[in-house]
N, C-alpha and C. Protein backbone atom coordinates (compact mmCIF):
# COMPACT_ATOMS: atom_id res chain seq x y z
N UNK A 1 112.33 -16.08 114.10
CA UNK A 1 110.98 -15.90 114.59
C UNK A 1 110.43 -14.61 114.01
N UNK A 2 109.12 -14.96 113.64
CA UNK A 2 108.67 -13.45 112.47
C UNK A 2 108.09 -12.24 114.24
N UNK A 3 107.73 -11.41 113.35
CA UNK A 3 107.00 -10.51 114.76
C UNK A 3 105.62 -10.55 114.47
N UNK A 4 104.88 -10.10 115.30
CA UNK A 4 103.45 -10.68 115.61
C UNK A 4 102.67 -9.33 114.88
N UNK A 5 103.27 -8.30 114.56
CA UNK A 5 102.29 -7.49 113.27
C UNK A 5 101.05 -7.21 114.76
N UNK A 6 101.38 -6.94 115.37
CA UNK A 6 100.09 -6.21 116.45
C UNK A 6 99.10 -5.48 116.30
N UNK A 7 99.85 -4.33 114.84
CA UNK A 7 99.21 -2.78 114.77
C UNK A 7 98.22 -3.36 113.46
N UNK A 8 98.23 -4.58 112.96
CA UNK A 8 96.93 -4.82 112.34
C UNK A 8 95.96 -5.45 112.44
N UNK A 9 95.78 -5.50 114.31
CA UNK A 9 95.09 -6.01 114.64
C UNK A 9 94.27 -4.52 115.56
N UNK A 10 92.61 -4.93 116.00
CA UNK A 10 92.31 -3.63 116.39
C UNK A 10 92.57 -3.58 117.77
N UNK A 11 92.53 -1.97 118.38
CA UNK A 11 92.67 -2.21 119.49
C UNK A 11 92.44 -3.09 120.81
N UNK A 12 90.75 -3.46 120.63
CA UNK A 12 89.96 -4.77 121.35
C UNK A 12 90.47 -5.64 121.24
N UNK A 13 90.74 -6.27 120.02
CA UNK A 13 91.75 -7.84 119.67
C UNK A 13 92.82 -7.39 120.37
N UNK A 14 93.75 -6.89 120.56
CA UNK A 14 95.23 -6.50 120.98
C UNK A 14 94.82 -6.55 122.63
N UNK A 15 93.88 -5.98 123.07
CA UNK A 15 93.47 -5.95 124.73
C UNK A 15 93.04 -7.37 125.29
N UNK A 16 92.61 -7.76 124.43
CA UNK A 16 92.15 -9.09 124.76
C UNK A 16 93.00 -10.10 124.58
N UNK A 17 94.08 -9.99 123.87
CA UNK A 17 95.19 -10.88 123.66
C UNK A 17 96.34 -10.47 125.37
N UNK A 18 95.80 -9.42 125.33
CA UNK A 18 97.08 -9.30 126.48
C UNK A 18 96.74 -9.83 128.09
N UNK A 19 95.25 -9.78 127.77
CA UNK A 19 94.28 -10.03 129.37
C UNK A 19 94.47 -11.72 129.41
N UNK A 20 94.19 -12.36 127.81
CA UNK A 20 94.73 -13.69 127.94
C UNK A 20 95.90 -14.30 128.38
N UNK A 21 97.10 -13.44 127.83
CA UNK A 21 98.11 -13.80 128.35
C UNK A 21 98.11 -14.33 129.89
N UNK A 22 97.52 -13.17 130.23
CA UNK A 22 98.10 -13.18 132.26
C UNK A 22 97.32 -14.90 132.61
N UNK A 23 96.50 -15.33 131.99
CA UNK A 23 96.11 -16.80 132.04
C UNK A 23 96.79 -17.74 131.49
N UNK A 24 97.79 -17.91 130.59
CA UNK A 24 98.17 -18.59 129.85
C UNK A 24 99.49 -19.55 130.94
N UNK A 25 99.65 -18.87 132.13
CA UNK A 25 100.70 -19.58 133.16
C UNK A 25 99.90 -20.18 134.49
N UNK A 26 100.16 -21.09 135.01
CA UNK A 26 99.64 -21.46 135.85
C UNK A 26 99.81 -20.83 137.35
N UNK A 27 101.01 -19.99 137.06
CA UNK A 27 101.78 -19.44 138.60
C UNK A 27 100.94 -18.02 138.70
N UNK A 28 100.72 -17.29 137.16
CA UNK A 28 100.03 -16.40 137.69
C UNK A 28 98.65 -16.58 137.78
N UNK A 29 97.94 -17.70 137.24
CA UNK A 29 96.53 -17.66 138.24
C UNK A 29 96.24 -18.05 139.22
N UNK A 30 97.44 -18.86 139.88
CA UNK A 30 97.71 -19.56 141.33
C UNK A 30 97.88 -18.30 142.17
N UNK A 31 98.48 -17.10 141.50
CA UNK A 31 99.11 -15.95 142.36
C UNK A 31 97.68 -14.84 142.30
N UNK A 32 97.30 -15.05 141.71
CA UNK A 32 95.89 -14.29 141.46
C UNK A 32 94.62 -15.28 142.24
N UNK A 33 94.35 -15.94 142.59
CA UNK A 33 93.91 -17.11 143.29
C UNK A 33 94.03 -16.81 144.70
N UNK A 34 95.33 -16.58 145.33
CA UNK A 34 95.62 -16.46 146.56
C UNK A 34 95.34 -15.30 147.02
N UNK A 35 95.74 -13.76 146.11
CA UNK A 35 95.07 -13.08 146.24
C UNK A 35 93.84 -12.38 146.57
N UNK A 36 93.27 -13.22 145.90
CA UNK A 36 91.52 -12.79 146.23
C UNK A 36 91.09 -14.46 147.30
N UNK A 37 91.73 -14.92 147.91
CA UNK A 37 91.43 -15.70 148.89
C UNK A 37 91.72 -15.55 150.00
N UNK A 38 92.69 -14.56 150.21
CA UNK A 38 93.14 -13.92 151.19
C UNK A 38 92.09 -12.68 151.31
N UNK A 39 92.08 -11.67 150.44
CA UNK A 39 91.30 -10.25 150.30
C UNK A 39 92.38 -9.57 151.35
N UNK A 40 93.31 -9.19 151.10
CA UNK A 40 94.20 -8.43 151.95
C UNK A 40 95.11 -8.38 151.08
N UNK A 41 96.66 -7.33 151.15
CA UNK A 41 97.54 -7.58 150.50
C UNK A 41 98.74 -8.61 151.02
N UNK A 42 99.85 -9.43 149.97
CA UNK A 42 100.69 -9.93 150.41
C UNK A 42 101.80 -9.55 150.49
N UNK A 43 102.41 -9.76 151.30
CA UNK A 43 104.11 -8.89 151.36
C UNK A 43 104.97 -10.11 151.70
N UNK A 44 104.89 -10.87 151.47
CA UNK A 44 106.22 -12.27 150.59
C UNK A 44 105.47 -13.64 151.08
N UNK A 45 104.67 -13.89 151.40
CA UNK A 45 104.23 -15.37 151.39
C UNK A 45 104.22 -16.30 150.25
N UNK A 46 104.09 -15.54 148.98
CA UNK A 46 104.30 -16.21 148.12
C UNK A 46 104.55 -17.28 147.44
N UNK A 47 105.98 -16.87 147.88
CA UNK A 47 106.56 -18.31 147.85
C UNK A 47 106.42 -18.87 148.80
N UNK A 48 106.17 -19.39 149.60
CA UNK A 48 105.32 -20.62 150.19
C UNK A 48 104.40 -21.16 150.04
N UNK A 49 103.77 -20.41 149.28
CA UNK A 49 102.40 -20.48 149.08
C UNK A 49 101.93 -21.56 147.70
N UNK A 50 102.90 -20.34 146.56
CA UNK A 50 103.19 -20.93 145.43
C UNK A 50 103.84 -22.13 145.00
N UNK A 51 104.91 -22.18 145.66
CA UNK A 51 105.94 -22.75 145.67
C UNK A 51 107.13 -23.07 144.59
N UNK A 52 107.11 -21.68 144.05
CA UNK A 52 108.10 -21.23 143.30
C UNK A 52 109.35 -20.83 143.46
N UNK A 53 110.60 -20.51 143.06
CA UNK A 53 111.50 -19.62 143.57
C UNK A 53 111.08 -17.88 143.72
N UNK A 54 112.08 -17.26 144.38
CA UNK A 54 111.72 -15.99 144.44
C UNK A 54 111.73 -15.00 143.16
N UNK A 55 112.78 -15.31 142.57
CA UNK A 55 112.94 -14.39 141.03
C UNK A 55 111.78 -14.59 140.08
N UNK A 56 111.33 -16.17 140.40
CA UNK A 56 109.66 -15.96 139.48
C UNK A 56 108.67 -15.32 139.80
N UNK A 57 108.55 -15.86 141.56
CA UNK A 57 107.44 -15.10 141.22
C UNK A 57 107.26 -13.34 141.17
N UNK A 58 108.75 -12.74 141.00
CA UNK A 58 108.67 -11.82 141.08
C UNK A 58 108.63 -11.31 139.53
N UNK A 59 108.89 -12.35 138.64
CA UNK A 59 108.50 -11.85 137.26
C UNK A 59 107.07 -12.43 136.93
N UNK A 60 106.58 -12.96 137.47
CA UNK A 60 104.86 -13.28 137.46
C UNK A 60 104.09 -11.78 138.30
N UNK A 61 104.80 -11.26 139.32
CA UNK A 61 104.05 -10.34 139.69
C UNK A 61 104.29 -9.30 138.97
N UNK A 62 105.34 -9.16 138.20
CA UNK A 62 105.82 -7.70 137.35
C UNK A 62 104.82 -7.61 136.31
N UNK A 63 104.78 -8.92 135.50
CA UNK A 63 103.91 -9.32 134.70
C UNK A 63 102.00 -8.76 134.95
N UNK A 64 101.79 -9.38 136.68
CA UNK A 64 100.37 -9.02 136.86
C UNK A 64 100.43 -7.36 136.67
N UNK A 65 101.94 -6.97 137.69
CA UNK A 65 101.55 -5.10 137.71
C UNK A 65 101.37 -4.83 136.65
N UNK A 66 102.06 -4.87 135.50
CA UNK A 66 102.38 -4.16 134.53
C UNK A 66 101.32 -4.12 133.15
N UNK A 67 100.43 -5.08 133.60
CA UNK A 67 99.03 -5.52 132.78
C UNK A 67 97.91 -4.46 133.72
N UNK A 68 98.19 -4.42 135.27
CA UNK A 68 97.19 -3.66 136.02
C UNK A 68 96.00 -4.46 136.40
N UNK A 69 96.05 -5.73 137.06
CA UNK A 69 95.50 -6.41 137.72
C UNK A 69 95.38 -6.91 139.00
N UNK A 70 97.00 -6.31 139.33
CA UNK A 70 97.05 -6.16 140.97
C UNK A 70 98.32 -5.02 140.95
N UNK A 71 98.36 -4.39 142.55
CA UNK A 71 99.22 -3.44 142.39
C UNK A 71 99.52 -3.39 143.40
N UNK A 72 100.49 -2.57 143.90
CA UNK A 72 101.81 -3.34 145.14
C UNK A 72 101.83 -2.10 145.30
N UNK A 73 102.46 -1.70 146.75
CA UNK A 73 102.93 -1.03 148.17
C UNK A 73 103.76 -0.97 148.62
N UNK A 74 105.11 0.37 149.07
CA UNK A 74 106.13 -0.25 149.49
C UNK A 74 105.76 -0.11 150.61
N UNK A 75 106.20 -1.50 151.82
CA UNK A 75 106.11 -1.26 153.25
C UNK A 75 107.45 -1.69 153.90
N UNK A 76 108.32 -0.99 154.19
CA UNK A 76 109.54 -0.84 154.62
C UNK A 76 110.40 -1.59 153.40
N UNK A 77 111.00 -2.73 153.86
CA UNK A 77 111.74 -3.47 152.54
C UNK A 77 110.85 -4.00 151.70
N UNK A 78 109.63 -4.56 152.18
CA UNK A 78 108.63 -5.28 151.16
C UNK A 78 107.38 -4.44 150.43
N UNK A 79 107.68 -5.40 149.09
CA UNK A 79 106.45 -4.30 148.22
C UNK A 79 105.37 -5.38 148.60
N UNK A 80 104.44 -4.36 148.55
CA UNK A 80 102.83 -6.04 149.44
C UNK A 80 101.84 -5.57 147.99
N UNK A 81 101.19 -6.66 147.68
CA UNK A 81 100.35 -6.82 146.10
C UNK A 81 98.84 -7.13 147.33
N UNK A 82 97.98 -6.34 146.06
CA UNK A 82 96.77 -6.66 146.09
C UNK A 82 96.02 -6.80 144.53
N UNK A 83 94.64 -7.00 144.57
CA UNK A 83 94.09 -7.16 143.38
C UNK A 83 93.52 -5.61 143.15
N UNK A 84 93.65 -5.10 141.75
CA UNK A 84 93.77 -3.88 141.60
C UNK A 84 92.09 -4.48 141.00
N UNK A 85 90.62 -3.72 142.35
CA UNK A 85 89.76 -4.28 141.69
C UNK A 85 89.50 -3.46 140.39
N UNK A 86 89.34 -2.08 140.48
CA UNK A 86 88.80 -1.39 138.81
C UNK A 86 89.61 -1.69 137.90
N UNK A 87 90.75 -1.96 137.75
CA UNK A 87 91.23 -2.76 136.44
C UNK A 87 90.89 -3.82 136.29
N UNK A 88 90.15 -4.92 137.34
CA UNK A 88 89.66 -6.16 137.36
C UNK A 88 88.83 -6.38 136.72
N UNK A 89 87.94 -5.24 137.00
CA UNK A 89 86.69 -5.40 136.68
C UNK A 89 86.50 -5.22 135.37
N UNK A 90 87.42 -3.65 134.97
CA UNK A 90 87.40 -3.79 133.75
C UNK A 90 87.58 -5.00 132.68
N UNK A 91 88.77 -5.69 132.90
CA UNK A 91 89.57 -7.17 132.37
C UNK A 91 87.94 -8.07 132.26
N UNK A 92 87.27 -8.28 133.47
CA UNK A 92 86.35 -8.86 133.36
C UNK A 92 85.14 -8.58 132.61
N UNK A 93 85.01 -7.23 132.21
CA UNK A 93 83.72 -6.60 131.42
C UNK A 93 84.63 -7.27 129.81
N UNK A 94 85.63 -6.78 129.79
CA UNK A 94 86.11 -6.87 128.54
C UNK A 94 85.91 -8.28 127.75
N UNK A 95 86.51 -9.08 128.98
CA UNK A 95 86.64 -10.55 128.34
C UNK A 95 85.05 -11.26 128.18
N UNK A 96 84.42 -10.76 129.21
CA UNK A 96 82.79 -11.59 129.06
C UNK A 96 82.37 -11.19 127.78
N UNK A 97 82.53 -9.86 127.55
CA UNK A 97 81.54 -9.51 126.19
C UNK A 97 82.18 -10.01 124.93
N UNK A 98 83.35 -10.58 125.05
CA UNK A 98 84.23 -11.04 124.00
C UNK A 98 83.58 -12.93 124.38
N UNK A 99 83.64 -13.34 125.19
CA UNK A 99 83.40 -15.14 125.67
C UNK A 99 81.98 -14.96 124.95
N UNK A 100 80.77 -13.89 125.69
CA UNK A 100 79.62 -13.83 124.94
C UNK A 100 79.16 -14.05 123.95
N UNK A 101 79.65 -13.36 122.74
CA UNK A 101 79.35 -13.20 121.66
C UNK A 101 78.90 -14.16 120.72
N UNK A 102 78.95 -15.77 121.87
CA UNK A 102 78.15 -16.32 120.91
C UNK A 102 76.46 -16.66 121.60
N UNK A 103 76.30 -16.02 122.48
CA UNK A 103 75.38 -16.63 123.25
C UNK A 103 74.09 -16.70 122.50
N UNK A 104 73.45 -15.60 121.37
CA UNK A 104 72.45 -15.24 120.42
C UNK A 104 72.73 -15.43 118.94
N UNK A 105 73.51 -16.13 118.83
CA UNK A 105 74.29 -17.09 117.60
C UNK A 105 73.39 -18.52 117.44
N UNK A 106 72.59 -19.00 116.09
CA UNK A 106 72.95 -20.09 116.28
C UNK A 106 74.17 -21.02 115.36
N UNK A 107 74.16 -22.08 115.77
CA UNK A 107 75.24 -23.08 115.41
C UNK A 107 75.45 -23.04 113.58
N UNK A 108 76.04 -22.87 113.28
CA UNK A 108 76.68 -23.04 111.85
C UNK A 108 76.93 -24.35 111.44
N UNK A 109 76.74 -25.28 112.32
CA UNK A 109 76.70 -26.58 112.13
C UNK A 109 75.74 -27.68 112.45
């Protein structure tokens, strides 16, 4: 498998490839979904919810932290996730003006 050559791509392309990612699974927009349907944080419903095992969705949530789209709490044994909104928002400024860009385009075809 070759490597993906990242650093010749610009920074924006590289941000926007990574904001896609967190969409590219169904568990983490199901887990991002519940999140903001609740508006509170969760501290293990998850899996019930999801209906995943536990080790996933704990690498789906490592995945959301570690992008900075939601961010977790320790409360005694349990870490509890919420939606991290100013990185949200950001993710969301980023990606519209990128979806945009064709809106004042016309068709090439």
């Amino acid at each position: 498998m070759g490597i993906s050559k990242t650093e010749i791509f610009t920074e924006a392309q590289n941000e926007i490839a990574v904001f896609a990612k967190v969409f590219g699974h169904p568990a983490r927009v199901a887990i991002l979904q519940h999140l903001f349907k609740i508006d509170t944080c969760v501290c293990g419903d998850l899996v019930d919810e999801i209906g995943l095992a536990q080790p996933t969705i704990s690498q789906h949530l490592k995945e959301l932290k570690q992008l900075g789209l939601i961010k977790g709490s320790v409360e005694g044994t349990s870490v509890c996730y919420c939606i991290d909104t100013e990185n949200w928002t950001k993710m969301k400024n980023v990606m519209l003006q990128f979806l945009d860009q064709d809106l004042n385009k016309q068709s090439c075809c």
